[in-house]
Protein backbone atom coordinates (compact mmCIF):
# COMPACT_ATOMS: atom_id res chain seq x y z
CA UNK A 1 85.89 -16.44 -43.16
CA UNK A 2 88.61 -16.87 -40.34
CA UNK A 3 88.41 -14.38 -37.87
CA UNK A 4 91.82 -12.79 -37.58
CA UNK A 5 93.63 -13.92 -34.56
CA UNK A 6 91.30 -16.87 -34.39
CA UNK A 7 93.81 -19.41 -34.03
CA UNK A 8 95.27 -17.79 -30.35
CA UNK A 9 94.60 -18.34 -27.09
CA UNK A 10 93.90 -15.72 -24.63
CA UNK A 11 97.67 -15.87 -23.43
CA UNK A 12 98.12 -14.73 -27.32
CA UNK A 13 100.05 -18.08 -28.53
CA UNK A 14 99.16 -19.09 -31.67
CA UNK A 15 97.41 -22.67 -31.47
CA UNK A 16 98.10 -22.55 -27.55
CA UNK A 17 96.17 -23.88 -25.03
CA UNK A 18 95.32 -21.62 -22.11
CA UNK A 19 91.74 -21.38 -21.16
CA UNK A 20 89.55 -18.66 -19.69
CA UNK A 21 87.75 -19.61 -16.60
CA UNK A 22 84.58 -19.23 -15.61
CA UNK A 23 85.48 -15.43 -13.76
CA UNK A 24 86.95 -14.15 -16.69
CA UNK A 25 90.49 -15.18 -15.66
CA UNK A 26 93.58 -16.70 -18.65
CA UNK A 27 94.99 -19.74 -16.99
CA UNK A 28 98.12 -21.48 -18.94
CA UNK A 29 97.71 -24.98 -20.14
CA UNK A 30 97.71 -27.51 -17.17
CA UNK A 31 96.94 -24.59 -14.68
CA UNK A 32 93.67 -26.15 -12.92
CA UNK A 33 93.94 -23.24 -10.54
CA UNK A 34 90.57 -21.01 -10.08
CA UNK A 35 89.85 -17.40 -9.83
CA UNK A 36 87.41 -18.09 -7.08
CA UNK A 37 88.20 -18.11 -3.78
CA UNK A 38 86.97 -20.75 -0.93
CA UNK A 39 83.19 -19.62 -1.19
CA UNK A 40 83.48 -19.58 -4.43
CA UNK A 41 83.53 -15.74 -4.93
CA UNK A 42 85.38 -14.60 -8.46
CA UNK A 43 88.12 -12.63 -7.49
CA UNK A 44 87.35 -13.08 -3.67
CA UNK A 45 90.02 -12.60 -0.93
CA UNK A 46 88.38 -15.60 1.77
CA UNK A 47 91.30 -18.25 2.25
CA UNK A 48 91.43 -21.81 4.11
CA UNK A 49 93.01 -21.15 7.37
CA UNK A 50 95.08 -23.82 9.10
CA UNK A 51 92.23 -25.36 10.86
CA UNK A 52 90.49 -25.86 7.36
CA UNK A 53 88.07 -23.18 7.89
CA UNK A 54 87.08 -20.55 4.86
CA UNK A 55 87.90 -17.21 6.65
CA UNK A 56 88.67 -13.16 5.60
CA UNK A 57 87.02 -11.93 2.78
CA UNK A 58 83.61 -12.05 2.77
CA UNK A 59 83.45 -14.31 5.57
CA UNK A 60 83.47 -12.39 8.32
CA UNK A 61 85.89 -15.04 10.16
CA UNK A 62 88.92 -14.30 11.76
CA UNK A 63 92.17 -16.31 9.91
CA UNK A 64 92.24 -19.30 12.62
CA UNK A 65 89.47 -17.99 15.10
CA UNK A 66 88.82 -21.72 15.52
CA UNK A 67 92.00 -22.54 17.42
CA UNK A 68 91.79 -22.40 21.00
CA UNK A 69 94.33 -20.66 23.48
CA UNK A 70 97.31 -23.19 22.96
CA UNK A 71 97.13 -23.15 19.60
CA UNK A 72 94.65 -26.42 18.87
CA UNK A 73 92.46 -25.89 16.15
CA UNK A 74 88.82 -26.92 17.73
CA UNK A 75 90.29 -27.23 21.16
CA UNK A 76 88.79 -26.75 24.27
CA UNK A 77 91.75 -24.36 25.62
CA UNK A 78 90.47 -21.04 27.50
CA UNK A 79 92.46 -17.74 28.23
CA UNK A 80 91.38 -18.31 32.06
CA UNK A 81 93.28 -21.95 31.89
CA UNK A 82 96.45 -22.18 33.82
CA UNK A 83 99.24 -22.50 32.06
CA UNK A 84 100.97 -25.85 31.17
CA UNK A 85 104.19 -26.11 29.26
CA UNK A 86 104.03 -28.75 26.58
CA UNK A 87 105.84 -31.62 27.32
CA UNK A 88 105.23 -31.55 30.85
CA UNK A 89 108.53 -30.62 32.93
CA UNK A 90 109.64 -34.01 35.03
CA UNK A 91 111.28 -32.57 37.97
């Protein structure tokens, strides 16, 4: 016997398509987005930061904490540097 509302998806469309993910989540039909975040947390809050880095959440990284003091992601810039305007004035 046919269980009654057998033939809907979890969006509640009869014959649709949407899926449930692996954290529990309803995701439409084409939506290859997940419910887990960058280490792989359901539900998690940790992002990919300009630099490519997994940071916030459970992390404990800073959002880009890997770019340097003039804004280089990996570079070797420190706050003690002296400054340098980029392009360099031609006087």
């Amino acid at each position: 016997m046919l269980q009654p509302n057998a033939h809907k998806d979890c969006q509640g469309n009869c014959f649709g398509k949407a899926t449930v993910d692996d954290c529990g989540v309803c995701h439409a039909e084409g939506d290859d987005s997940s419910s887990r975040d960058c280490t792989g947390l359901c539900g998690g809050k940790a992002v990919v930061d300009e630099c490519g880095e997994c940071v916030l959440g459970t992390t404990g990284r800073a959002f880009n904490a890997a770019k340097d003091c003039a804004g280089q992601c990996f570079g070797k810039r420190l706050p003690t540097d002296p400054y340098e305007p980029w392009p360099p004035r031609v006087f």
